[in-house]
Every structure is written in structure tokens, then in C-alpha cells.
Protein backbone atom coordinates (compact mmCIF):
# COMPACT_ATOMS: atom_id res chain seq x y z
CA UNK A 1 -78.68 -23.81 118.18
CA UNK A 2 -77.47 -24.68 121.95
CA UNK A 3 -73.84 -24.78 122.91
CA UNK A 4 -73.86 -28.82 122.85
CA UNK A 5 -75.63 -29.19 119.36
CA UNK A 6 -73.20 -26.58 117.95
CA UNK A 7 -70.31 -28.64 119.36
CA UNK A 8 -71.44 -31.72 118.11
CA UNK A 9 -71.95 -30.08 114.96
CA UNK A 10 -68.97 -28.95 114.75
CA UNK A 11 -67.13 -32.36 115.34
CA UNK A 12 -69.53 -34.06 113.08
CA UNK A 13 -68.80 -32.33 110.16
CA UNK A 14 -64.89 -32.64 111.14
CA UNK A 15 -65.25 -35.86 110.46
CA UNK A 16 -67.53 -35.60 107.44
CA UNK A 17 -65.32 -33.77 105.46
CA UNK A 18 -62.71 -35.81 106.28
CA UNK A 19 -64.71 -39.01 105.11
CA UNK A 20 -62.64 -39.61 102.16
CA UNK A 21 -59.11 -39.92 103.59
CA UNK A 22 -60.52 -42.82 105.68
CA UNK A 23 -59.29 -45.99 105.57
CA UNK A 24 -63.50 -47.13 105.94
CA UNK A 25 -65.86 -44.76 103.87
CA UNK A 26 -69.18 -45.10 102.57
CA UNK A 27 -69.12 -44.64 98.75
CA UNK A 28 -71.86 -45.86 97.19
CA UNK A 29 -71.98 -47.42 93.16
CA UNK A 30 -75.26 -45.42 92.74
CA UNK A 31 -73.55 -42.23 94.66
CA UNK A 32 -70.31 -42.37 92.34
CA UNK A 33 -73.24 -42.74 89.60
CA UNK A 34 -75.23 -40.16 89.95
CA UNK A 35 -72.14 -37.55 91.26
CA UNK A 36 -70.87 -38.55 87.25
CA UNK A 37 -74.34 -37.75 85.70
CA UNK A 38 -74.23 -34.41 87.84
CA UNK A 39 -71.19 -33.55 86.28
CA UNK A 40 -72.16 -34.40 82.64
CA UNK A 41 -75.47 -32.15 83.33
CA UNK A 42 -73.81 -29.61 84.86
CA UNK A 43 -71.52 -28.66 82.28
CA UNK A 44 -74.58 -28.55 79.74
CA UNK A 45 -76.57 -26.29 82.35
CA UNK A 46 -73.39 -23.67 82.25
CA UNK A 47 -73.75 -23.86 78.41
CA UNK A 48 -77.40 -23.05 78.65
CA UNK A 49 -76.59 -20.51 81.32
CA UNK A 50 -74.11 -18.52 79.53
CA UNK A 51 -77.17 -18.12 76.71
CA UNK A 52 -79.56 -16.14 78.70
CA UNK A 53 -80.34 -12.92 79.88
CA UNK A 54 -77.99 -11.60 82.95
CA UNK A 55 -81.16 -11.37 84.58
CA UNK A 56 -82.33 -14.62 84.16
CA UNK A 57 -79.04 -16.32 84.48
CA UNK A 58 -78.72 -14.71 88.28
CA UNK A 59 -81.92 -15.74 88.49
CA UNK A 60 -81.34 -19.57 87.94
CA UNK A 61 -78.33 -19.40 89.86
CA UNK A 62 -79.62 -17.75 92.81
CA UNK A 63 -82.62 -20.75 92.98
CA UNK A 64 -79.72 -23.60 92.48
CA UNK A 65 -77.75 -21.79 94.94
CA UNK A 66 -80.58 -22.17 97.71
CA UNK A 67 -81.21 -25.59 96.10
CA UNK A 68 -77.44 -26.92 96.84
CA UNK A 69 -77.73 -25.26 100.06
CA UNK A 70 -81.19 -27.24 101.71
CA UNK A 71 -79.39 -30.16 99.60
CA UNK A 72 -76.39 -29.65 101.85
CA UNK A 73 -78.40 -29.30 105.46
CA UNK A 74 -80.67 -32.10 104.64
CA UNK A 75 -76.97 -34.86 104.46
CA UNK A 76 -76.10 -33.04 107.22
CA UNK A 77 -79.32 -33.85 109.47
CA UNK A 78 -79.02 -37.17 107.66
CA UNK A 79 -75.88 -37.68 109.10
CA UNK A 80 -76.88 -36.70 112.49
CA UNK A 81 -79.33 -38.88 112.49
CA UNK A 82 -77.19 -41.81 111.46
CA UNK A 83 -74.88 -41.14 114.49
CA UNK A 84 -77.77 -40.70 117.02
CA UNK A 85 -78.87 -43.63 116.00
CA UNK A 86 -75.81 -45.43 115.97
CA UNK A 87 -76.01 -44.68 119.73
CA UNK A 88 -79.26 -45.71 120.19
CA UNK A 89 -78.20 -49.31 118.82
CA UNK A 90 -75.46 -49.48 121.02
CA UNK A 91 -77.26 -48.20 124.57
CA UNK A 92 -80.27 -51.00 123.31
CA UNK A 93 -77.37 -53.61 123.11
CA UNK A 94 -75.83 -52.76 126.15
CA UNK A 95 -72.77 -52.07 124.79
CA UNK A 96 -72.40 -48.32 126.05
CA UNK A 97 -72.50 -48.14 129.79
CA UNK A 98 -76.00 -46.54 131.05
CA UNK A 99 -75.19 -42.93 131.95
CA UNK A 100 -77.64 -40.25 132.14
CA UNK A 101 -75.39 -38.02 129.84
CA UNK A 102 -76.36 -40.80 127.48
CA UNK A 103 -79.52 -40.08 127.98
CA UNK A 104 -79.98 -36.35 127.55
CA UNK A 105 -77.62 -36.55 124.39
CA UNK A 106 -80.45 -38.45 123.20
CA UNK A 107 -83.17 -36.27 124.11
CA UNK A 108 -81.93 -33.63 122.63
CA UNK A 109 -81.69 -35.03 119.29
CA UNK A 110 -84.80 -36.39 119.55
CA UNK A 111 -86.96 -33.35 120.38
């Protein structure tokens, strides 16, 4: 990852995890829906967990591990994607001057 991308990373997920102490925030009725069906699920997948084998139980949670993880990566790029093209919006309405640092931010995300 290049020093700029890290950067922005780093400031974009600042203010992603800081999402819900803003006065706007995207929250979702099918979101808040489906984070309350996770929750109901989840506590019968620990009860089915705690049945099994200590090898199949690390098993399981090793694969959900790596499954929250991609899970996590893939909002992330999401998000990334929503800003960079936030700014592509704005530079096609005119409304962010034309600079060529503008430009190459855009390039890069776009490779």
C-alpha cells in the first residue's frame, strides 16, 4: 500500500468509526434489521459451538474469523469507493476547483 493510500486509509476509517457519534449517519432500517437477526443467530451458533469437538469448534471459528475479516475489508473498499466517488460528482459538477492533485487522487483509486 503507498504512503498516500495508507494515509487516506487511515483518515477514512477515523471517520468510519466515528460514524455513530455524528450528528448525520447512515443507518439503514434493513442494516438495524439484519445487525438484530445477527445477534439472535449468533447466540444460537455459540450454543451449537460449545457442543462440538475442540477441534471442530476451532475449526468453525477459525473459517468465521476469516469470514468477518474479508466481511470487514470489503465495507471498507465500499467505503472508499463511496468517497472517491463522491469526488468524482463534485469535480463533474464543477464544484471542486480543477487541480491536478485532483486528478492523480483519482487515478490512483481508480487503477
Amino acid at each position: 500500500m503507498n504512503e498516500v493510500f495508507k494515509t487516506l486509509s487511515d483518515v477514512f476509517e477515523e471517520l468510519r468509526s466515528e460514524s455513530e457519534d455524528r450528528e448525520y449517519s447512515v443507518q439503514t432500517e434493513e442494516a438495524k434489521a439484519a445487525s438484530r437477526e445477527l445477534k439472535k443467530k449468533q447466540k444460537a451458533f455459540e450454543a451449537y459451538l460449545s457442543k462440538l469437538p475442540k477441534e471442530d469448534r476451532e475449526f468453525l471459528e477459525g473459517y468465521m474469523d476469516a469470514v468477518d475479516h474479508a466481511h470487514y475489508k470489503e465495507e471498507q473498499r465500499a467505503y472508499y469507493q463511496g468517497f472517491v466517488d463522491s469526488v468524482q460528482v463534485l469535480d463533474g459538477l464543477d464544484i471542486i476547483k480543477k487541480r491536478i492533485r485532483i486528478k492523480e487522487f483519482l487515478q490512483k483509486f481508480s487503477k
